[in-house]
Protein backbone atom coordinates (compact mmCIF):
# COMPACT_ATOMS: atom_id res chain seq x y z
CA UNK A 1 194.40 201.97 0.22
CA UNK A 2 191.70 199.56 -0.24
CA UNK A 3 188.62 199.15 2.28
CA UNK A 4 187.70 201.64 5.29
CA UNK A 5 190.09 204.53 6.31
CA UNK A 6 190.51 204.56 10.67
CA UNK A 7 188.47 206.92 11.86
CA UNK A 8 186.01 207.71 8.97
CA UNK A 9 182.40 207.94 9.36
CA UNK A 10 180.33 205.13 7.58
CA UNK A 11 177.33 203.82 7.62
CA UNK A 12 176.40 201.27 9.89
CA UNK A 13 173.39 199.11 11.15
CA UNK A 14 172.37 199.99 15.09
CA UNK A 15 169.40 198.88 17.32
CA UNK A 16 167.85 201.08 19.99
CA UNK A 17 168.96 199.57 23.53
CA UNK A 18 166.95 202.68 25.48
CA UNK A 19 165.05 205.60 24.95
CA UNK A 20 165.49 208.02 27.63
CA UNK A 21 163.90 211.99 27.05
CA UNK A 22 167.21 213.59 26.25
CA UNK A 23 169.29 210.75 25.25
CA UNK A 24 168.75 207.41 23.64
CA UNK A 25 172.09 204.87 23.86
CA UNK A 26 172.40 202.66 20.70
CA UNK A 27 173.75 199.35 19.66
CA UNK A 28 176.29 199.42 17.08
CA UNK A 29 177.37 195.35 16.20
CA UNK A 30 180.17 196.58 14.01
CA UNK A 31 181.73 198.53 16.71
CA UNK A 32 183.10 196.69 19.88
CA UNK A 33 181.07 193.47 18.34
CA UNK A 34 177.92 195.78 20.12
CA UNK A 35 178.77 195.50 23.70
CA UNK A 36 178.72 199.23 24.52
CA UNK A 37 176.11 201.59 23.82
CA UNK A 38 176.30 204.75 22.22
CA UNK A 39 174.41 207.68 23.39
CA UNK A 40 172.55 209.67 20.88
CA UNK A 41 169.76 213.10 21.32
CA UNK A 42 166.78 211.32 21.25
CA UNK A 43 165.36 214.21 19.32
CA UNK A 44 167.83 213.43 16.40
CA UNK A 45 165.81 209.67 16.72
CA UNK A 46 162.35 210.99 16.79
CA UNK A 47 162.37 213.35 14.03
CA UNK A 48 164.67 210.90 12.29
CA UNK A 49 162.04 208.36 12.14
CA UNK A 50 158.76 209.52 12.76
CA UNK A 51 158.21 207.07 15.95
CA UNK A 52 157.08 207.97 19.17
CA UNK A 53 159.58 207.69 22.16
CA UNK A 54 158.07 204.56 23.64
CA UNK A 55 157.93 202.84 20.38
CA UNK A 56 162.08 203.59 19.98
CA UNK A 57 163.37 200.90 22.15
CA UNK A 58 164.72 198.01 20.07
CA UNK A 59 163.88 199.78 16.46
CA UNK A 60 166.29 198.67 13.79
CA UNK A 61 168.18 202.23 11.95
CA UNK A 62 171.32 202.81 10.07
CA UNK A 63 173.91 205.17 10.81
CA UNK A 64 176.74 207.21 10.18
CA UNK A 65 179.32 206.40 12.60
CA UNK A 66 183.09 206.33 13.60
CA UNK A 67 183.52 202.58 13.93
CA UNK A 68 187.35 203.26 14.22
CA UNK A 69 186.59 205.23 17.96
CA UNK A 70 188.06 204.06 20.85
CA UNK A 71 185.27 205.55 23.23
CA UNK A 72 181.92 205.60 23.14
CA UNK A 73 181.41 209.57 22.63
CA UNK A 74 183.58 209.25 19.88
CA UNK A 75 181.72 206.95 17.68
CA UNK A 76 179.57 210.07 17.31
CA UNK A 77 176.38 208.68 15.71
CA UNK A 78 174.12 210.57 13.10
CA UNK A 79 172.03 210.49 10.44
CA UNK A 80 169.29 208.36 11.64
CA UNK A 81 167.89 205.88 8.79
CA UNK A 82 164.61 203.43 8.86
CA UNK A 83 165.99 200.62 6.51
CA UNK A 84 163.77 201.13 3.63
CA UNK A 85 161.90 197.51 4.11
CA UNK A 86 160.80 199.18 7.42
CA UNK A 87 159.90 202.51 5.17
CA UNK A 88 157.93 200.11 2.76
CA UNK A 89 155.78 198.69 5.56
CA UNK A 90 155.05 201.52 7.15
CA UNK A 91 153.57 203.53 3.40
């Protein structure tokens, strides 16, 4: 089989729509061309990517997620990534 298997995790680009104290909700373009957001611990953000709460909303990441799901709690987003440009800025 050539290409992505249904229901796999891969890695994906995402945007933070909102930040809240327990959950954040993401924007995933490659699933549902990134008109439903995804909610993910916004702990697993923070420590993820060293940012403060406030400075979360609309920060670029990667990834892992189940672009295959049919609902939003089964996308199942993890693995938080800055894209390494971002990484380079910040050093």
């Amino acid at each position: 089989m050539t290409g992505q298997e249904p229901g796999r995790p891969r890695r994906t680009e995402a945007v933070v729509h909102r930040s809240g104290p327990e959950l954040s909700h993401l924007v995933l373009p490659g699933w549902m061309h990134g008109q439903i957001t995804v909610p993910i611990p916004t702990d697993e953000l923070l420590s993820a990517t060293d940012l403060g709460r406030d400075e979360l909303p609309w920060t670029e990441l990667t990834v892992t997620a189940n672009l295959a799901a049919a609902t939003d709690t089964d996308v199942d987003p993890r693995d938080a990534q800055l894209p390494a440009w971002r990484c380079l800025q910040a050093a």
